[in-house]
N, C-alpha and C. Protein backbone atom coordinates (compact mmCIF):
# COMPACT_ATOMS: atom_id res chain seq x y z
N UNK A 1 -71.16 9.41 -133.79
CA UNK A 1 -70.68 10.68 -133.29
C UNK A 1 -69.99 10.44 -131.94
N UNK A 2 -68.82 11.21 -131.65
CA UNK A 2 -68.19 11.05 -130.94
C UNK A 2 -68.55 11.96 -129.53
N UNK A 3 -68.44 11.54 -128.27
CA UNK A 3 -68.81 12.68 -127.64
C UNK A 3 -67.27 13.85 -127.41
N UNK A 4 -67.48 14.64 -126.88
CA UNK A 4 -66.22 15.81 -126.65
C UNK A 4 -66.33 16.17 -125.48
N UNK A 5 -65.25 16.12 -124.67
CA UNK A 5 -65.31 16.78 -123.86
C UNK A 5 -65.71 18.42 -123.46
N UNK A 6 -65.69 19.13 -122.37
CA UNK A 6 -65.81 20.51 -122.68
C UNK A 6 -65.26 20.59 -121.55
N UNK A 7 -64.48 21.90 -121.44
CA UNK A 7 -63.86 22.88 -120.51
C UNK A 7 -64.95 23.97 -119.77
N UNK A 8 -65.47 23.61 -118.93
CA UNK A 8 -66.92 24.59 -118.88
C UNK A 8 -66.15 25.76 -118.02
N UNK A 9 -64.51 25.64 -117.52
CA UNK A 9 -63.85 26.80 -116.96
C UNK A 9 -63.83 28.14 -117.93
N UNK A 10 -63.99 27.69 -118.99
CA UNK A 10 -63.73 28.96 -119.95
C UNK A 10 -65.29 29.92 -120.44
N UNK A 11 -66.39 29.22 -119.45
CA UNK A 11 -67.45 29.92 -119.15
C UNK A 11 -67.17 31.39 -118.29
N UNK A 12 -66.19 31.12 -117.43
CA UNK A 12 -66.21 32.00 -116.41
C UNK A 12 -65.00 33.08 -116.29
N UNK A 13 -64.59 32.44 -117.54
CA UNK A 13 -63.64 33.71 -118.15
C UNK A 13 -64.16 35.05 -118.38
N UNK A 14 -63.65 35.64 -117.98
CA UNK A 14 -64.03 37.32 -117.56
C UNK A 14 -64.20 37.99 -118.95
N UNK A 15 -63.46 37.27 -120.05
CA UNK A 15 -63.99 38.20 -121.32
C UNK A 15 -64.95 37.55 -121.82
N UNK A 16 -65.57 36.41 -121.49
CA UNK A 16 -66.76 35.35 -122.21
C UNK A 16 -67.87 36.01 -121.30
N UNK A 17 -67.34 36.41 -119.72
CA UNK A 17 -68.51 37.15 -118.98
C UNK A 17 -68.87 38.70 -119.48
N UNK A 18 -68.07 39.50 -119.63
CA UNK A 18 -68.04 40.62 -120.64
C UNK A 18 -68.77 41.06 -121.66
N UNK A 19 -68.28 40.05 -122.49
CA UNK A 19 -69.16 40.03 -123.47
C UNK A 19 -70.40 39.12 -123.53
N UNK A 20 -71.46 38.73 -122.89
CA UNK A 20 -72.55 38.05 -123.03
C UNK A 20 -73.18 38.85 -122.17
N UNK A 21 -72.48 40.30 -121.14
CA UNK A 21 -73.45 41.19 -120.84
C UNK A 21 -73.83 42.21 -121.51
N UNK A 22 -72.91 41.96 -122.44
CA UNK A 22 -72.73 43.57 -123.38
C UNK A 22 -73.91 43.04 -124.28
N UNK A 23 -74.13 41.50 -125.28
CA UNK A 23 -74.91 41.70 -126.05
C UNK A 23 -76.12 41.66 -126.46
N UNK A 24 -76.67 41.72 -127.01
CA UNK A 24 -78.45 41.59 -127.61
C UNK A 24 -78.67 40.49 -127.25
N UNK A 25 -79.92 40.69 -126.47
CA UNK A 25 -80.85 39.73 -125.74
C UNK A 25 -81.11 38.77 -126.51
N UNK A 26 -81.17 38.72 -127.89
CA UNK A 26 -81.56 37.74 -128.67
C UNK A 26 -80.27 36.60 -128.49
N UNK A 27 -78.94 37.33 -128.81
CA UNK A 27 -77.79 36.19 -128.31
C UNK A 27 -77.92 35.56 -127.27
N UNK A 28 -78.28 36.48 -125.96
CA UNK A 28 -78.19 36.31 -124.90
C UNK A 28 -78.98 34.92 -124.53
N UNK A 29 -80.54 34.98 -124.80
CA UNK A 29 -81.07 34.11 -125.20
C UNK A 29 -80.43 32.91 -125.98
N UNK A 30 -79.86 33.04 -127.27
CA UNK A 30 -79.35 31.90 -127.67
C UNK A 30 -78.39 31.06 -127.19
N UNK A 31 -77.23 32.06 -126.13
CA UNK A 31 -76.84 31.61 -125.37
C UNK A 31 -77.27 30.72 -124.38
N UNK A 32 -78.35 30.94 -123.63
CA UNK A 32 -79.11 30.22 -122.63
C UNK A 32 -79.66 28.83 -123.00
N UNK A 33 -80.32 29.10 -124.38
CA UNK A 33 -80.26 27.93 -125.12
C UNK A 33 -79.63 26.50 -125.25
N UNK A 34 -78.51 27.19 -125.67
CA UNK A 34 -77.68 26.40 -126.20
C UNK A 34 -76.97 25.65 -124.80
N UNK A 35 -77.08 26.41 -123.46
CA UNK A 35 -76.64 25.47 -122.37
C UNK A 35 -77.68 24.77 -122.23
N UNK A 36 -78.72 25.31 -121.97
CA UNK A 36 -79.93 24.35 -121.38
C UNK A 36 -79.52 23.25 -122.15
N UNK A 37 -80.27 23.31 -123.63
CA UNK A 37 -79.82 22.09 -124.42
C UNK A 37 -78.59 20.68 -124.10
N UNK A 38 -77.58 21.61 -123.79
CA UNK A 38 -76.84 20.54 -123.15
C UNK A 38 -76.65 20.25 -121.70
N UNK A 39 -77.36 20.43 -121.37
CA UNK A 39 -77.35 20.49 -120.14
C UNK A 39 -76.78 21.23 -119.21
N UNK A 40 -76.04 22.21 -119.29
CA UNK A 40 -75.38 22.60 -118.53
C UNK A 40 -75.82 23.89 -117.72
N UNK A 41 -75.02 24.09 -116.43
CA UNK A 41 -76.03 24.91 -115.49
C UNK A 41 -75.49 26.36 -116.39
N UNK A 42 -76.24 27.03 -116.03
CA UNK A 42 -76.27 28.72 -116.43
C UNK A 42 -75.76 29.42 -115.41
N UNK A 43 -74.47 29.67 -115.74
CA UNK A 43 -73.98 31.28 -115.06
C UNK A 43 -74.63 31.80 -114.47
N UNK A 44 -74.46 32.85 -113.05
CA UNK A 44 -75.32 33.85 -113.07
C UNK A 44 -75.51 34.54 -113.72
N UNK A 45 -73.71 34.98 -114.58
CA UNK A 45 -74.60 36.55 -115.67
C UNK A 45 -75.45 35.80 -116.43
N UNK A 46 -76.00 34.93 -116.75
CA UNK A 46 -76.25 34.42 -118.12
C UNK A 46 -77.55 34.64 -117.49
N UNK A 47 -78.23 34.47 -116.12
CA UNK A 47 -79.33 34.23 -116.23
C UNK A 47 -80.35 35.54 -116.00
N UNK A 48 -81.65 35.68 -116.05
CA UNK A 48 -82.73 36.60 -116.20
C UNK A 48 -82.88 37.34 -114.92
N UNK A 49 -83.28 38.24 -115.26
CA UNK A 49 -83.79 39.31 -113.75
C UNK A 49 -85.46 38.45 -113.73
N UNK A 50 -86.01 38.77 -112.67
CA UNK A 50 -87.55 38.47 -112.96
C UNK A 50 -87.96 39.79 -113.99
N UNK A 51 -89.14 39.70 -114.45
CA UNK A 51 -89.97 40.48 -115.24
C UNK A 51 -90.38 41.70 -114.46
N UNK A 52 -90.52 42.72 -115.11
CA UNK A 52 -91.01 43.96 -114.65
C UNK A 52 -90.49 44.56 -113.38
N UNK A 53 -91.12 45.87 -112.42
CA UNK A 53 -90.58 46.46 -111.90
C UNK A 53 -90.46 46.21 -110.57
N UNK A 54 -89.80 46.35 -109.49
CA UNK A 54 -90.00 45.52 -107.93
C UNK A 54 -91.18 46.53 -107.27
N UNK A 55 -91.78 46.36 -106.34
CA UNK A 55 -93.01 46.47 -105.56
C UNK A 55 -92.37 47.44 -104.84
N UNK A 56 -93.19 48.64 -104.45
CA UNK A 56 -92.53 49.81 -103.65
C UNK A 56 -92.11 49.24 -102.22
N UNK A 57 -93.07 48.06 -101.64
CA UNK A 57 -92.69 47.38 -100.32
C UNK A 57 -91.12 46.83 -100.44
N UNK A 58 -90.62 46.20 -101.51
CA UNK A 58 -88.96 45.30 -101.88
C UNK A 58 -88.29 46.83 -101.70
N UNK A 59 -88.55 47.57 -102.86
CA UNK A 59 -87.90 48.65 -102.83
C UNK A 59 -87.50 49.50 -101.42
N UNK A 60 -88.23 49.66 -100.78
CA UNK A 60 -88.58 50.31 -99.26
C UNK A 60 -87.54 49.05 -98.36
N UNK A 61 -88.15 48.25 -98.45
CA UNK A 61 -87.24 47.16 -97.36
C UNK A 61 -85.40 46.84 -97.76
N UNK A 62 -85.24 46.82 -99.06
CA UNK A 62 -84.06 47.03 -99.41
C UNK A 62 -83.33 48.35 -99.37
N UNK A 63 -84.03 49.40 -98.86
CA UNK A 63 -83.65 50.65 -98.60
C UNK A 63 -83.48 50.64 -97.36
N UNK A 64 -83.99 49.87 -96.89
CA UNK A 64 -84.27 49.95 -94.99
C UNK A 64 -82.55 48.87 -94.73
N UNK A 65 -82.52 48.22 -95.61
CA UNK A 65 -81.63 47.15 -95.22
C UNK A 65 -80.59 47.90 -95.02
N UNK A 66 -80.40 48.86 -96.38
CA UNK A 66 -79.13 48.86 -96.65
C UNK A 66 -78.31 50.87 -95.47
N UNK A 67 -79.78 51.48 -95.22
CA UNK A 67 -79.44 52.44 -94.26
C UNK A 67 -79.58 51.99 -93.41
N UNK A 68 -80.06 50.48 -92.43
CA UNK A 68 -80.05 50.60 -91.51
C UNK A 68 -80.91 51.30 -90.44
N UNK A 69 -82.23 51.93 -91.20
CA UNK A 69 -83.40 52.27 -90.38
C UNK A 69 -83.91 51.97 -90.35
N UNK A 70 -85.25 52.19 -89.25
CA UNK A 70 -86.43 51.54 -88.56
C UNK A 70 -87.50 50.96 -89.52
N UNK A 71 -87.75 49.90 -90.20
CA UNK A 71 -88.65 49.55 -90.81
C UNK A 71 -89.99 50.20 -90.88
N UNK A 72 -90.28 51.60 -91.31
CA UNK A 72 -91.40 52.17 -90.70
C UNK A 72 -92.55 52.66 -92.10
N UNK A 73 -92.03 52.25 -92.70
CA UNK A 73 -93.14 52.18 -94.12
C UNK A 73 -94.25 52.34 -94.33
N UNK A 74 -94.97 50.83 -93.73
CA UNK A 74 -96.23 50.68 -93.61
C UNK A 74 -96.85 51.31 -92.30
N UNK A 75 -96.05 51.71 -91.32
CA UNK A 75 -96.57 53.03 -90.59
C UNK A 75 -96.41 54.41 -91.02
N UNK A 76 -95.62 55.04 -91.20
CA UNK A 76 -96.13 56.00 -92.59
C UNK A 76 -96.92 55.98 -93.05
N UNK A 77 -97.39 55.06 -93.93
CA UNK A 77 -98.03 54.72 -94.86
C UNK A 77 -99.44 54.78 -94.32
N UNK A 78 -99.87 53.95 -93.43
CA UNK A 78 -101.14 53.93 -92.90
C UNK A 78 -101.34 55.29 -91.57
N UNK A 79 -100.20 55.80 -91.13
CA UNK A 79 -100.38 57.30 -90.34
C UNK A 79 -100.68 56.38 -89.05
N UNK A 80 -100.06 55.23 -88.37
CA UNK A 80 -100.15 55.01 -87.64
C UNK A 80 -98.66 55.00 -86.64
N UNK A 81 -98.76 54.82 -84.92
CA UNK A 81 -97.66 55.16 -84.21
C UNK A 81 -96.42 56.35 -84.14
N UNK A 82 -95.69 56.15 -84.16
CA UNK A 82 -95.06 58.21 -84.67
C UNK A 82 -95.89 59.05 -85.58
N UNK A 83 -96.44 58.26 -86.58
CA UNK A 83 -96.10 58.93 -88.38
C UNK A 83 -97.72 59.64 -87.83
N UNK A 84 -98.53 58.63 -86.67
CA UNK A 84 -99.95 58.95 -86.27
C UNK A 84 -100.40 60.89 -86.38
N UNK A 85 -101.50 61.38 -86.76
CA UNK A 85 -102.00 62.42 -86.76
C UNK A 85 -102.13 63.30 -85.00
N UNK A 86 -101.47 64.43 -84.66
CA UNK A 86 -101.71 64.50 -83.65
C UNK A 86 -102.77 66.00 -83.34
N UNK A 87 -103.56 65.37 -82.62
CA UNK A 87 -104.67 66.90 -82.55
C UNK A 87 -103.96 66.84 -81.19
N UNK A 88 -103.73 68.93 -81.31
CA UNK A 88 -103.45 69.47 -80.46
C UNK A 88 -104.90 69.57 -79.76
N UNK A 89 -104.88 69.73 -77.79
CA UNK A 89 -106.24 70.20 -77.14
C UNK A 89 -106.44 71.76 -77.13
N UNK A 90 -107.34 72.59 -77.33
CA UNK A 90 -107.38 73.66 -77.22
C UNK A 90 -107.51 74.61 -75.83
C-alpha cells in the first residue's frame, strides 16, 4: 500500500466547517475518529464542549468579565460587605 498524501487545508474550508456543525453527533463523532486514527490534530469545530452545565460561579464570573463589574457574587451570596444586613438603631 501506497501512502497518499493529504491536503489537510481543505479541513478548514468553510463548507467542510459548515457542515460538520450542522450534523448528527454520531458523524460528528465519526468524524473525530477517523482523524484521531490518523493522526491528525482536530479542528476546533470538530472538537467537544466539556459535559454538562457550567457552575453558577463560571457563569457569574463570565458575566462579570464581560460587563465589567465588581466581582461581588460570593458577597451577595454570603450577605457580606455592601450586600451585609443593616440594623437600623432605634
Amino acid at each position: 500500500m501506497n501512502p497518499v498524501p493529504i491536503d489537510l487545508n481543505r479541513l478548514h474550508d468553510p463548507r467542510v466547517v459548515d457542515h460538520i456543525e450542522k450534523v448528527d453527533s454520531r458523524v460528528r463523532g465519526g468524524f473525530r475518529l477517523c482523524l484521531d486514527v490518523l493522526g491528525i490534530e482536530l479542528p476546533d469545530y470538530a472538537k467537544t464542549k466539556p459535559a454538562g452545565r457550567p457552575s453558577i460561579a463560571k457563569l457569574m464570573a463570565a458575566a462579570d468579565a464581560d460587563t465589567g463589574t465588581i466581582k461581588t457574587y460570593h458577597d451577595e451570596k454570603r450577605k457580606i460587605g455592601v450586600f451585609a444586613t443593616v440594623t437600623k438603631p432605634v
